[in-house]
C-alpha atoms as a PDB file:
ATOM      1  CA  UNK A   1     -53.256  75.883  49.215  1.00  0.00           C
ATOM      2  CA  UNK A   2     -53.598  72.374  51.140  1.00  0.00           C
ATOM      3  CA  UNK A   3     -50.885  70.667  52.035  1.00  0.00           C
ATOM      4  CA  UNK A   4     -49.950  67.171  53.791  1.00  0.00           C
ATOM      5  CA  UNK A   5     -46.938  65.971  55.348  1.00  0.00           C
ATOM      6  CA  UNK A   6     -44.860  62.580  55.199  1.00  0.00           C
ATOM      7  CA  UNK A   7     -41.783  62.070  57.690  1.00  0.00           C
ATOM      8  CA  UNK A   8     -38.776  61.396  55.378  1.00  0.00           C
ATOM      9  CA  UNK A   9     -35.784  60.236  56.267  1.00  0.00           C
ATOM     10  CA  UNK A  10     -31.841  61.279  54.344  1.00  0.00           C
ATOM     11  CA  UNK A  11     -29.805  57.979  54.555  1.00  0.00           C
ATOM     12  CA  UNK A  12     -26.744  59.578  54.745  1.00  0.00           C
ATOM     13  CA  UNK A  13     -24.612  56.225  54.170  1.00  0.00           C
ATOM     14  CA  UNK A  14     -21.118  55.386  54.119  1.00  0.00           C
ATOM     15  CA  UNK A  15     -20.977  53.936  50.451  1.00  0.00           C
ATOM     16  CA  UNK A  16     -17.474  51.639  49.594  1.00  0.00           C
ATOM     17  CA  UNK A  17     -16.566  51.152  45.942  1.00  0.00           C
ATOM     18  CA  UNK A  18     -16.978  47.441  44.948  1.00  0.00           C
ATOM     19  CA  UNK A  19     -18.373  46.463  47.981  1.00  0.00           C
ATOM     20  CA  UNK A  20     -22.027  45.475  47.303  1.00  0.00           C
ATOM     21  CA  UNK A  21     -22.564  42.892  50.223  1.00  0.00           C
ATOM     22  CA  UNK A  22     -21.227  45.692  53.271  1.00  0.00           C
ATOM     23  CA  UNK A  23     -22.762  48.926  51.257  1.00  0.00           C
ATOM     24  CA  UNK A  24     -26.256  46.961  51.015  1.00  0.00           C
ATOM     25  CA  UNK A  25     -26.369  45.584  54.719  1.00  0.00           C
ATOM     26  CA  UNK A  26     -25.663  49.328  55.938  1.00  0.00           C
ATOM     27  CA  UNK A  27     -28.727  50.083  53.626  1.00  0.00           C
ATOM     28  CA  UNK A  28     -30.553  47.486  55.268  1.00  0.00           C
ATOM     29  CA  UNK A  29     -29.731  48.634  59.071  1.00  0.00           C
ATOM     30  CA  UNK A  30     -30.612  52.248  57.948  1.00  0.00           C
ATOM     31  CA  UNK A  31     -33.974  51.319  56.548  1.00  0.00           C
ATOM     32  CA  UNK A  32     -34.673  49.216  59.395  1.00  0.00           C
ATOM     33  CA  UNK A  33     -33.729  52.083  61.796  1.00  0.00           C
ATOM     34  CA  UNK A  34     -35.738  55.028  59.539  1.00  0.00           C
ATOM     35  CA  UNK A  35     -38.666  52.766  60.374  1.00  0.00           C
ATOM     36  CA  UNK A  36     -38.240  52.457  64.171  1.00  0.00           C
ATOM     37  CA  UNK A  37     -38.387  55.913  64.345  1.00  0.00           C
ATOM     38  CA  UNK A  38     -41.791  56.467  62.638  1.00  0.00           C
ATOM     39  CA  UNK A  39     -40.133  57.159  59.171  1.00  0.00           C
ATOM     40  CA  UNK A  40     -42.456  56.785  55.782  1.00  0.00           C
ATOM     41  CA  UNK A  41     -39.825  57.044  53.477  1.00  0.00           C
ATOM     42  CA  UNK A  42     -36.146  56.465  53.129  1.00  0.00           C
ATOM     43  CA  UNK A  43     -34.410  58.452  50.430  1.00  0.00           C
ATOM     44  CA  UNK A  44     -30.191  56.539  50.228  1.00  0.00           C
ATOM     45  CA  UNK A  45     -27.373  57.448  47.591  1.00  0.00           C
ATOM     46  CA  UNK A  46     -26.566  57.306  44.116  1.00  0.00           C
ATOM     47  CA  UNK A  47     -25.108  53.963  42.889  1.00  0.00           C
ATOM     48  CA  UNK A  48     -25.277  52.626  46.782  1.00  0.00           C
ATOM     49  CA  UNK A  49     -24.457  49.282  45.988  1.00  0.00           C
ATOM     50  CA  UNK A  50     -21.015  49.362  43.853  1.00  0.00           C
ATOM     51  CA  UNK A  51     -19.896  53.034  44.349  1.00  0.00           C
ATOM     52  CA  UNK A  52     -20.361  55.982  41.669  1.00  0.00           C
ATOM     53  CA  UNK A  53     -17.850  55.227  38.843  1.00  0.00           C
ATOM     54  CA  UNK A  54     -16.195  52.351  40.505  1.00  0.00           C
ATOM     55  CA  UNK A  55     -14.904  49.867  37.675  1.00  0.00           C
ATOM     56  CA  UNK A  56     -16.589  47.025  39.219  1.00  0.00           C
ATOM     57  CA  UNK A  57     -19.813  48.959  37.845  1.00  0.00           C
ATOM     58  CA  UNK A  58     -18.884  47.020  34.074  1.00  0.00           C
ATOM     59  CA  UNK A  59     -18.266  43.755  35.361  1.00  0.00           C
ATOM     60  CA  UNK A  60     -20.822  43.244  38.766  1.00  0.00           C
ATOM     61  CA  UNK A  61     -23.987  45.821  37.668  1.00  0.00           C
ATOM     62  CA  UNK A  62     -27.474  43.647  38.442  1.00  0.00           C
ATOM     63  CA  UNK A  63     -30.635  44.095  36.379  1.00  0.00           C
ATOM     64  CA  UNK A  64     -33.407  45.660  38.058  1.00  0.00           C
ATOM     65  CA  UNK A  65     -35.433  43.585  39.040  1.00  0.00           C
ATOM     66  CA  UNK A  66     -32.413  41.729  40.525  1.00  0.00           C
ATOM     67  CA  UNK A  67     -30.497  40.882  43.555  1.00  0.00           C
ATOM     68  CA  UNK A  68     -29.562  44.041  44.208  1.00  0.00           C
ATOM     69  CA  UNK A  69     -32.980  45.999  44.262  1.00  0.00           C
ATOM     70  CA  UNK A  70     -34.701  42.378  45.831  1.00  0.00           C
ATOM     71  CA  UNK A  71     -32.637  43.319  49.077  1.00  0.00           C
ATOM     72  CA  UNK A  72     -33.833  47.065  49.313  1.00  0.00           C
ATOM     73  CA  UNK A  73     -37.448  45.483  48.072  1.00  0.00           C
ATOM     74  CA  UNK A  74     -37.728  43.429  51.282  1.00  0.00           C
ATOM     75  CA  UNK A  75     -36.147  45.692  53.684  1.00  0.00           C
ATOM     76  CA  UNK A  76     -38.996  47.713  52.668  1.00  0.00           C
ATOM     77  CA  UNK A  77     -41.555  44.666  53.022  1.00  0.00           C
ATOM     78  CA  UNK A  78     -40.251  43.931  55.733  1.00  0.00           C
ATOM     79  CA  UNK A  79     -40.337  47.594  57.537  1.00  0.00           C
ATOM     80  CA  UNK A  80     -43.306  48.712  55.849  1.00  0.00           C
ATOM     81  CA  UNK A  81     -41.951  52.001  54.789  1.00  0.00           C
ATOM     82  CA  UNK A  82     -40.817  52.924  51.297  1.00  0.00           C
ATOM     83  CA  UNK A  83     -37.552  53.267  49.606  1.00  0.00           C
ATOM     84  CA  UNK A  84     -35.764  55.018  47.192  1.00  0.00           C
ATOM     85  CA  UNK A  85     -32.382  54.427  46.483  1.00  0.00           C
ATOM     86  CA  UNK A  86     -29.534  54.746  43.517  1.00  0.00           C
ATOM     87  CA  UNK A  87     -28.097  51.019  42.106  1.00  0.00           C
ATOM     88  CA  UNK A  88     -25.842  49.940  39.130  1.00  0.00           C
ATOM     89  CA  UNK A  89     -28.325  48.512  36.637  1.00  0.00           C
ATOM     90  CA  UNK A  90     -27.051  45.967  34.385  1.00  0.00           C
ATOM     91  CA  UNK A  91     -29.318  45.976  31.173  1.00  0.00           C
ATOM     92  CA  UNK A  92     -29.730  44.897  27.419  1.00  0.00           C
ATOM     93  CA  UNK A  93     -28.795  48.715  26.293  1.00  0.00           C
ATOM     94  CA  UNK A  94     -25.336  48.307  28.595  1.00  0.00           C
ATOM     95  CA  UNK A  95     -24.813  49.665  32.402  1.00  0.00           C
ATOM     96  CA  UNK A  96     -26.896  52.803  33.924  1.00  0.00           C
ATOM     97  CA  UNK A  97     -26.903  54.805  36.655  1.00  0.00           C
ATOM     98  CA  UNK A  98     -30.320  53.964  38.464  1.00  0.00           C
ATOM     99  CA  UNK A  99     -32.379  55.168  40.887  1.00  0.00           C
ATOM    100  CA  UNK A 100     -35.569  53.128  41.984  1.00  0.00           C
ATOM    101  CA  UNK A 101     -38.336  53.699  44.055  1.00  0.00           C
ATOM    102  CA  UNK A 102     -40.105  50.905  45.956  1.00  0.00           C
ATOM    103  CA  UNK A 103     -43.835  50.767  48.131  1.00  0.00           C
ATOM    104  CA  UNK A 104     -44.047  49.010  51.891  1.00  0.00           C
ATOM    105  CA  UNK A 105     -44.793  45.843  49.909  1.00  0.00           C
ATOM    106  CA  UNK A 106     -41.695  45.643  47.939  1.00  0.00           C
ATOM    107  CA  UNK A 107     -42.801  46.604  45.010  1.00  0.00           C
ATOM    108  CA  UNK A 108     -40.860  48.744  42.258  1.00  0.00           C
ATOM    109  CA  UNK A 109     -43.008  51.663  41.978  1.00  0.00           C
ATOM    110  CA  UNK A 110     -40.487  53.625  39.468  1.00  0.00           C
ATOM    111  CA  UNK A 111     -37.272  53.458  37.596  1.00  0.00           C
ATOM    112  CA  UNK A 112     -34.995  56.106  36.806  1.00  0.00           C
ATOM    113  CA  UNK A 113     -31.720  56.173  34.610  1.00  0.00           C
ATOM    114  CA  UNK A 114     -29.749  58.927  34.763  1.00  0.00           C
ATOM    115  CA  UNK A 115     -29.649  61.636  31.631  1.00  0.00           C
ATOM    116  CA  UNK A 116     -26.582  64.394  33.100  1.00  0.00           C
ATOM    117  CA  UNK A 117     -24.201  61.584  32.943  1.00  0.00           C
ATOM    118  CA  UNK A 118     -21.168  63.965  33.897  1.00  0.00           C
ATOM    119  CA  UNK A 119     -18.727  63.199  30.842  1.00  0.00           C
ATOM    120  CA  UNK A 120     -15.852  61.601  33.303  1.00  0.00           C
ATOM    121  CA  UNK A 121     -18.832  58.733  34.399  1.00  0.00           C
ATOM    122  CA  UNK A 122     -19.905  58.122  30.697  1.00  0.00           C
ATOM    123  CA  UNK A 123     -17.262  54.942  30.019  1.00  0.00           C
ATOM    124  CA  UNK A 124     -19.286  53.345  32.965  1.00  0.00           C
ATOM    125  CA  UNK A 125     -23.010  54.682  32.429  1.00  0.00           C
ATOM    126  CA  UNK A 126     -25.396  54.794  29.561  1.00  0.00           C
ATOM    127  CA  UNK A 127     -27.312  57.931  28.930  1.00  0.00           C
ATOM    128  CA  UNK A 128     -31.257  57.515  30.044  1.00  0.00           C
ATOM    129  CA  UNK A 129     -34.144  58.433  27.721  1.00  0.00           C
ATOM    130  CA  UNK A 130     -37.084  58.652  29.597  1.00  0.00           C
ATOM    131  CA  UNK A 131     -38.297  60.822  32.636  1.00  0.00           C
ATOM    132  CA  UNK A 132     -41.760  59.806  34.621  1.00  0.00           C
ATOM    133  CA  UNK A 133     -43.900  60.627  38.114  1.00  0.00           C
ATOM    134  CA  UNK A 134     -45.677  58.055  40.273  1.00  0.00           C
ATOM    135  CA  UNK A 135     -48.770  58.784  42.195  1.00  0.00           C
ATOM    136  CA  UNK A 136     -47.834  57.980  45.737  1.00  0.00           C
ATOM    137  CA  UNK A 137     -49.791  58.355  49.391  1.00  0.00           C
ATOM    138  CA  UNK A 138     -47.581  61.883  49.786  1.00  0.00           C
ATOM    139  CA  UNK A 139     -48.141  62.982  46.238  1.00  0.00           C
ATOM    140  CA  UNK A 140     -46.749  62.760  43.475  1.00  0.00           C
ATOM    141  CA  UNK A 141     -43.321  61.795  43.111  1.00  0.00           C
ATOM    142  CA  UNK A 142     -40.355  62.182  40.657  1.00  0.00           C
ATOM    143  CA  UNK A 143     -36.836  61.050  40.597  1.00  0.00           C
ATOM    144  CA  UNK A 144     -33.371  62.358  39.032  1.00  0.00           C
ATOM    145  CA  UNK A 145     -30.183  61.728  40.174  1.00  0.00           C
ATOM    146  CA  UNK A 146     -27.109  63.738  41.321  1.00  0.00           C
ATOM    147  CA  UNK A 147     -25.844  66.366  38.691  1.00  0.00           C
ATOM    148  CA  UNK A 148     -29.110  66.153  37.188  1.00  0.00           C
ATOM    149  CA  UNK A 149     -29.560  68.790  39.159  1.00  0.00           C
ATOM    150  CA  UNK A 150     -26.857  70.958  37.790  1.00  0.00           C
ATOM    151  CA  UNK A 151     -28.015  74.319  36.723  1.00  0.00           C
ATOM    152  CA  UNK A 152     -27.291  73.339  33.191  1.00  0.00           C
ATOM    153  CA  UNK A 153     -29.023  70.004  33.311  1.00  0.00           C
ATOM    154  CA  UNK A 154     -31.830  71.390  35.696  1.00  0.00           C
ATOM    155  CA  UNK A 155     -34.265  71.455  32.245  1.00  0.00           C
ATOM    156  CA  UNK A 156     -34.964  67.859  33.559  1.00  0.00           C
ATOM    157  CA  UNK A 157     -36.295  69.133  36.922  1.00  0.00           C
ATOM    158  CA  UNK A 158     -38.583  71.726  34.799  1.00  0.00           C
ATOM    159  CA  UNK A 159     -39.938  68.721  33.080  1.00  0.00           C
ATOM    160  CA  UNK A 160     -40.519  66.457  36.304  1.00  0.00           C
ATOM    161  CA  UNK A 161     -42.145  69.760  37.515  1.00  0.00           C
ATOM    162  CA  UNK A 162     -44.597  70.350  34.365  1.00  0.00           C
ATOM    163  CA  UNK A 163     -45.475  66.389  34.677  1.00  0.00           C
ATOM    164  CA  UNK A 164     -46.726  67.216  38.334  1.00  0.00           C
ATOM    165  CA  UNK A 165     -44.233  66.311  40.557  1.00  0.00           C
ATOM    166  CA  UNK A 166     -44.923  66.977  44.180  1.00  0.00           C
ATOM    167  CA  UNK A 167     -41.382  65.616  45.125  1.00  0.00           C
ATOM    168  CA  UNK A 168     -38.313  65.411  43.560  1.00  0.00           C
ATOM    169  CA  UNK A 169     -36.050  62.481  44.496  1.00  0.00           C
ATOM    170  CA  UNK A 170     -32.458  62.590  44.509  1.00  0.00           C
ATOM    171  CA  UNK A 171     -29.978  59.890  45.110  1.00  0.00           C
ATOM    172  CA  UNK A 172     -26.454  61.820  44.606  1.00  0.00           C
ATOM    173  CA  UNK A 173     -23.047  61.094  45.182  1.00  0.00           C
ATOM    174  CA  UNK A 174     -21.719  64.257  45.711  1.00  0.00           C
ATOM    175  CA  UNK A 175     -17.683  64.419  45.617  1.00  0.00           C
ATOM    176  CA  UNK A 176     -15.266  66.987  46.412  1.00  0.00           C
ATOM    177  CA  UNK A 177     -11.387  66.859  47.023  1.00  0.00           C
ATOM    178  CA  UNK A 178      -9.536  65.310  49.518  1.00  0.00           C
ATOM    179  CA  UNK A 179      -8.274  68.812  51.133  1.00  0.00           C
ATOM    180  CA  UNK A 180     -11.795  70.212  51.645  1.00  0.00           C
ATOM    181  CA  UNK A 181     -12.677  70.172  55.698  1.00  0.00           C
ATOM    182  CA  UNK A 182     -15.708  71.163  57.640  1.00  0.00           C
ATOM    183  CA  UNK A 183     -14.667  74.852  57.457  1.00  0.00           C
ATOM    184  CA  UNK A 184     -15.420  74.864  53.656  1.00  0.00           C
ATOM    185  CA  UNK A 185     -18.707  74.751  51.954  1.00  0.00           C
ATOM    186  CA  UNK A 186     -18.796  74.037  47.974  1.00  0.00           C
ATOM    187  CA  UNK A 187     -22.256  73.421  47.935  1.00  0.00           C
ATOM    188  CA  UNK A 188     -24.064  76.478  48.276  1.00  0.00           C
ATOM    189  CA  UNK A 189     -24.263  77.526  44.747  1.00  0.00           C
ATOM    190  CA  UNK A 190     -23.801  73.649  43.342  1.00  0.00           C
ATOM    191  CA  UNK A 191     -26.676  71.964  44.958  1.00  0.00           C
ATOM    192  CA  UNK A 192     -28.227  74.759  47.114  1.00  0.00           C
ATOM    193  CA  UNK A 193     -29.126  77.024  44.397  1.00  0.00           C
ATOM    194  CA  UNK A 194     -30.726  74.826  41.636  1.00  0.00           C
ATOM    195  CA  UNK A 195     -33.318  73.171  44.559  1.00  0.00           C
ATOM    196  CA  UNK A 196     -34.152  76.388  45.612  1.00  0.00           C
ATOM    197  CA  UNK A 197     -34.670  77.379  42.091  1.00  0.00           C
ATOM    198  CA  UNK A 198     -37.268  74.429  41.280  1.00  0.00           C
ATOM    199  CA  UNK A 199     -38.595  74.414  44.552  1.00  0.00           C
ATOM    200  CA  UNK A 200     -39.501  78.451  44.637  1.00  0.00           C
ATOM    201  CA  UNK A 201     -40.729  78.622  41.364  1.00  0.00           C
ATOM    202  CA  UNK A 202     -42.988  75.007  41.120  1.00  0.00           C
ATOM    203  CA  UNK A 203     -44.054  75.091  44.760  1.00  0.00           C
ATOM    204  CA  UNK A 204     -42.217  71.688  45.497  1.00  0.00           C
ATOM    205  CA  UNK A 205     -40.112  69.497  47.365  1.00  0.00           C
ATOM    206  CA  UNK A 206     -36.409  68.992  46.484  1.00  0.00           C
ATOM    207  CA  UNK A 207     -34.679  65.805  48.440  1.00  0.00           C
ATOM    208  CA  UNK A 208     -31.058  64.800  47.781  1.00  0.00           C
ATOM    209  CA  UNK A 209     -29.197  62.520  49.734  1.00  0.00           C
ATOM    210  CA  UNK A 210     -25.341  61.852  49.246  1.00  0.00           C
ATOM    211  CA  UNK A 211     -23.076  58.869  50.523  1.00  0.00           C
ATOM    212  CA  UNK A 212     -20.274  59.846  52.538  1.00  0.00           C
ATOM    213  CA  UNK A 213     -16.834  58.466  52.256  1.00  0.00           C
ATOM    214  CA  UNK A 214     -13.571  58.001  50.628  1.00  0.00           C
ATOM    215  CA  UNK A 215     -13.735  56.895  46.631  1.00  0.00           C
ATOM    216  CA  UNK A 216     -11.156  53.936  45.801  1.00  0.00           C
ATOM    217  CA  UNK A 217     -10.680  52.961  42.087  1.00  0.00           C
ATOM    218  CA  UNK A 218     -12.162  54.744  39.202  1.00  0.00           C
ATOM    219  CA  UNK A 219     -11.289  58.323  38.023  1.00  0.00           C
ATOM    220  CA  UNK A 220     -12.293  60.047  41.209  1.00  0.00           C
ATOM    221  CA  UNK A 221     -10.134  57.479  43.223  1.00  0.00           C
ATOM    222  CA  UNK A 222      -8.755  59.958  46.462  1.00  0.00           C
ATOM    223  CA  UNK A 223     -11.903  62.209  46.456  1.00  0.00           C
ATOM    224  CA  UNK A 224     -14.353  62.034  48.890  1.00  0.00           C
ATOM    225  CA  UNK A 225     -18.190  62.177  49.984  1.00  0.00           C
ATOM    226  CA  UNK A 226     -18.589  64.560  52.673  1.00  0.00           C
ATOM    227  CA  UNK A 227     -22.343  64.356  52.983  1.00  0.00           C
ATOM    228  CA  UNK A 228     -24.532  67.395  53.436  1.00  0.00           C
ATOM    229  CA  UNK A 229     -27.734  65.927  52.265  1.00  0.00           C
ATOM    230  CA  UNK A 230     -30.138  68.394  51.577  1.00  0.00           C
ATOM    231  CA  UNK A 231     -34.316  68.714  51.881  1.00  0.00           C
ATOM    232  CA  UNK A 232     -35.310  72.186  50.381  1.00  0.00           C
ATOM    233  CA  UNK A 233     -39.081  73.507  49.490  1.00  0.00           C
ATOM    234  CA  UNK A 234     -40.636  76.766  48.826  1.00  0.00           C
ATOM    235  CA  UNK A 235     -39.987  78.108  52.140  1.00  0.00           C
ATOM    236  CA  UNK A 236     -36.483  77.099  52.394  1.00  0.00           C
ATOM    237  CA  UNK A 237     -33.949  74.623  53.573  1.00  0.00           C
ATOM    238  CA  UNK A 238     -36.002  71.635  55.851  1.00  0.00           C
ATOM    239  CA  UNK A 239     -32.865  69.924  56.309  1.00  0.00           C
ATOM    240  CA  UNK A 240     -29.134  69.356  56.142  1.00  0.00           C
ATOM    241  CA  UNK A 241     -26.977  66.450  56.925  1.00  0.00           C
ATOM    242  CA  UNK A 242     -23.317  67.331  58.291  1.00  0.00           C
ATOM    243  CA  UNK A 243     -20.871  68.031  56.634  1.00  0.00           C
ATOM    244  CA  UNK A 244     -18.050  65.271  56.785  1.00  0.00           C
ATOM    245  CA  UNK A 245     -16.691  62.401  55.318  1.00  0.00           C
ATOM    246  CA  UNK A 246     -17.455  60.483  58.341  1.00  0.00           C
ATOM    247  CA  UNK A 247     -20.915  61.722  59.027  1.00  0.00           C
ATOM    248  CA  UNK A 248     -22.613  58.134  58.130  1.00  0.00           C
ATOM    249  CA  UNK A 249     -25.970  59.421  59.305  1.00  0.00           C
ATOM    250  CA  UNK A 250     -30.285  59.396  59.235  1.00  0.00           C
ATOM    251  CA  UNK A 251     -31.376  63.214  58.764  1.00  0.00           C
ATOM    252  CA  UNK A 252     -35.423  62.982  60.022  1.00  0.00           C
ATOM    253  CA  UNK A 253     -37.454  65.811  58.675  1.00  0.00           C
ATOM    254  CA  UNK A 254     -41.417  66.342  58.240  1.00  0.00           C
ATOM    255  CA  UNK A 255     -41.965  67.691  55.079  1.00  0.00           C
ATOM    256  CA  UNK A 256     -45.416  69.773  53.867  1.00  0.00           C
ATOM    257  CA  UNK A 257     -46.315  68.602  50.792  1.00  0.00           C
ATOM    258  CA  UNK A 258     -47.970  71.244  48.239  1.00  0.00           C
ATOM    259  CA  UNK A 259     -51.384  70.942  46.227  1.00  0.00           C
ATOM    260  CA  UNK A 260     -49.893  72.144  42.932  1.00  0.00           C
ATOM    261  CA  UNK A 261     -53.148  72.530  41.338  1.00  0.00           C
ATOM    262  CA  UNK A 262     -51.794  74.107  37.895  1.00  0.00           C
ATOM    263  CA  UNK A 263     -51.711  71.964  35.016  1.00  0.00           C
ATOM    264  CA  UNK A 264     -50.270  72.121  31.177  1.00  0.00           C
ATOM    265  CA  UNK A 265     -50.452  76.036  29.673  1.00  0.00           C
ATOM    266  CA  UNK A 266     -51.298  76.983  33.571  1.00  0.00           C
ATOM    267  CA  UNK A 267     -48.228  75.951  34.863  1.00  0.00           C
ATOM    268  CA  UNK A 268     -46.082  78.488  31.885  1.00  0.00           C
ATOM    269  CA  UNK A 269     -48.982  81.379  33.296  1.00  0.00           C
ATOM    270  CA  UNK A 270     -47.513  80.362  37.183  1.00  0.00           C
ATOM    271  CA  UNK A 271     -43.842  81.112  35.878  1.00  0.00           C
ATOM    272  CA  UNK A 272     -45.040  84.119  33.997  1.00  0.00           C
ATOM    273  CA  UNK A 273     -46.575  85.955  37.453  1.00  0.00           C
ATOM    274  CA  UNK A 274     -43.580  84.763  39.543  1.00  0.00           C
ATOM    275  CA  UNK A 275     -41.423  86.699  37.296  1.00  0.00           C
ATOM    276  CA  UNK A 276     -39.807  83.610  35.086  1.00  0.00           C
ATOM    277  CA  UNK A 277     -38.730  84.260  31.130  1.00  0.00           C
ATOM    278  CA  UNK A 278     -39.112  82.050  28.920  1.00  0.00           C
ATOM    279  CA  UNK A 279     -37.995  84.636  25.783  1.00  0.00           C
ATOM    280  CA  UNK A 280     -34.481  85.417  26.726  1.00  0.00           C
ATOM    281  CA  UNK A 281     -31.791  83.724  24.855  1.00  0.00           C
ATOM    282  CA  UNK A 282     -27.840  83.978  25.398  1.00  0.00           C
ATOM    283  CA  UNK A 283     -25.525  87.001  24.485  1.00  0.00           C
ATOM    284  CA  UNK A 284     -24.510  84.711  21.610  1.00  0.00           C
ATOM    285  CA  UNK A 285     -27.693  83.636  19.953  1.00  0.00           C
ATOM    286  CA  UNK A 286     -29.452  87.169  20.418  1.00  0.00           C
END
């Protein structure tokens, strides 16, 4: 199978809760700096500009198009190099979880809102109702966000998959307690496991960054982000950020992209021969 490569950078960014002007001018030094170094595209956080469930999220989300997303938009016009990163979306419909995606000449390519809205996050986040793919010059590309990628939300990976997604985008926010240190690793089965899954069985690429940090206000307040963003395909893991609250960071890595060539009904044949069921059904329902 052909494949091509794009040089990606993991904005690993220090992410303060209701602190949109210093969160966003990191975001603009680290998209600044992922071009310097030859970088095509910049994947940053979840909910970069305002913190994941920070209450300032219900009184200071921006639409999309807005302020907000204009300052990513021309940090990418201005670098020439594209952007994807997670904001607070103020809409008609109420407040979302958003991740956008946005070409060298600031233009918003894609919108995302969040569906596995963890239940803790709901009184600040809509659910989303729509999943899509944009056609990009490294394939095609698909975004989710964060525990989306839980191995009981991963159904919206399948479907990002069967739509033809090359690459899976992943702004995340990934949180664990205080106590944890450098010696521990929670994420091997939480975030490890379900890219593998999606990337082994579709062929494709699986990008999460997270912020790093410490959370103030909201019901996480005194829980960190320790980092450890991930880039995972077929053949493995391409990349990890460290692993510490402190590790505000750019993880570089040149990914192969895949040809996935199957389409519709040939896709469900490609699980079938790589050993995936689609028949079995739990203890309780059988």
């Amino acid at each position: 199978m052909s494949r091509h490569s794009v040089k990606l950078a993991l904005g690993q960014l220090l992410v303060e809760g209701g602190e949109p002007e210093r969160n966003l001018a990191r975001a603009e030094r680290m998209i600044a700096e992922a071009a310097t170094v030859g970088c095509e595209l910049i994947l940053l956080p979840e909910t970069l500009d305002l913190g994941w469930t920070h209450p300032s999220a219900l009184s200071e989300a921006q639409p999309i198009p807005g302020p907000h997303a204009e300052r990513l938009a021309a940090a990418a016009r201005e670098h020439r190099i594209w952007v994807c990163a997670g904001l607070t979306e103020s809409a008609a419909g109420g407040v979302f979880n958003a991740a956008v995606l946005i070409d060298t000449e600031g233009e918003l390519r894609l919108k995302y809102r969040k569906i596995n809205v963890l239940e803790v996050a709901q009184p600040f986040y809509g659910i989303g109702t729509s999943l899509a793919v944009v056609d990009t010059p490294f394939g095609r590309i698909g975004l989710d966000i964060c525990s989306d990628n839980y191995l009981d939300g991963l159904h919206i990976g399948h479907v990002l998959a069967r739509m033809g997604a090359q690459i899976i985008l992943s702004p995340s926010s990934w949180t664990v307690d205080y106590s944890l240190t450098e010696q521990d690793d929670p994420y091997g089965d939480k975030w490890l496991k379900p890219y593998r899954i999606l990337a082994e069985l579709y062929d494709l690429v699986v990008v999460g960054t997270t912020s790093v940090g410490y959370i103030v206000g909201g019901p996480y307040e005194g829980k960190k982000m320790v980092g450890s963003s991930l880039a995972v395909s077929s053949r493995g893991v391409l990349a990890r950020g460290e692993l510490n609250e402190f590790a505000s960071d750019l993880v570089l890595v040149s990914v192969e992209v895949p040809e996935r060539r199957e389409k519709g009904t040939a896709i469900g044949a490609m699980l079938r021969a790589r050993g995936y069921r689609f028949d079995e059904l739990p203890e309780a329902i059988a």
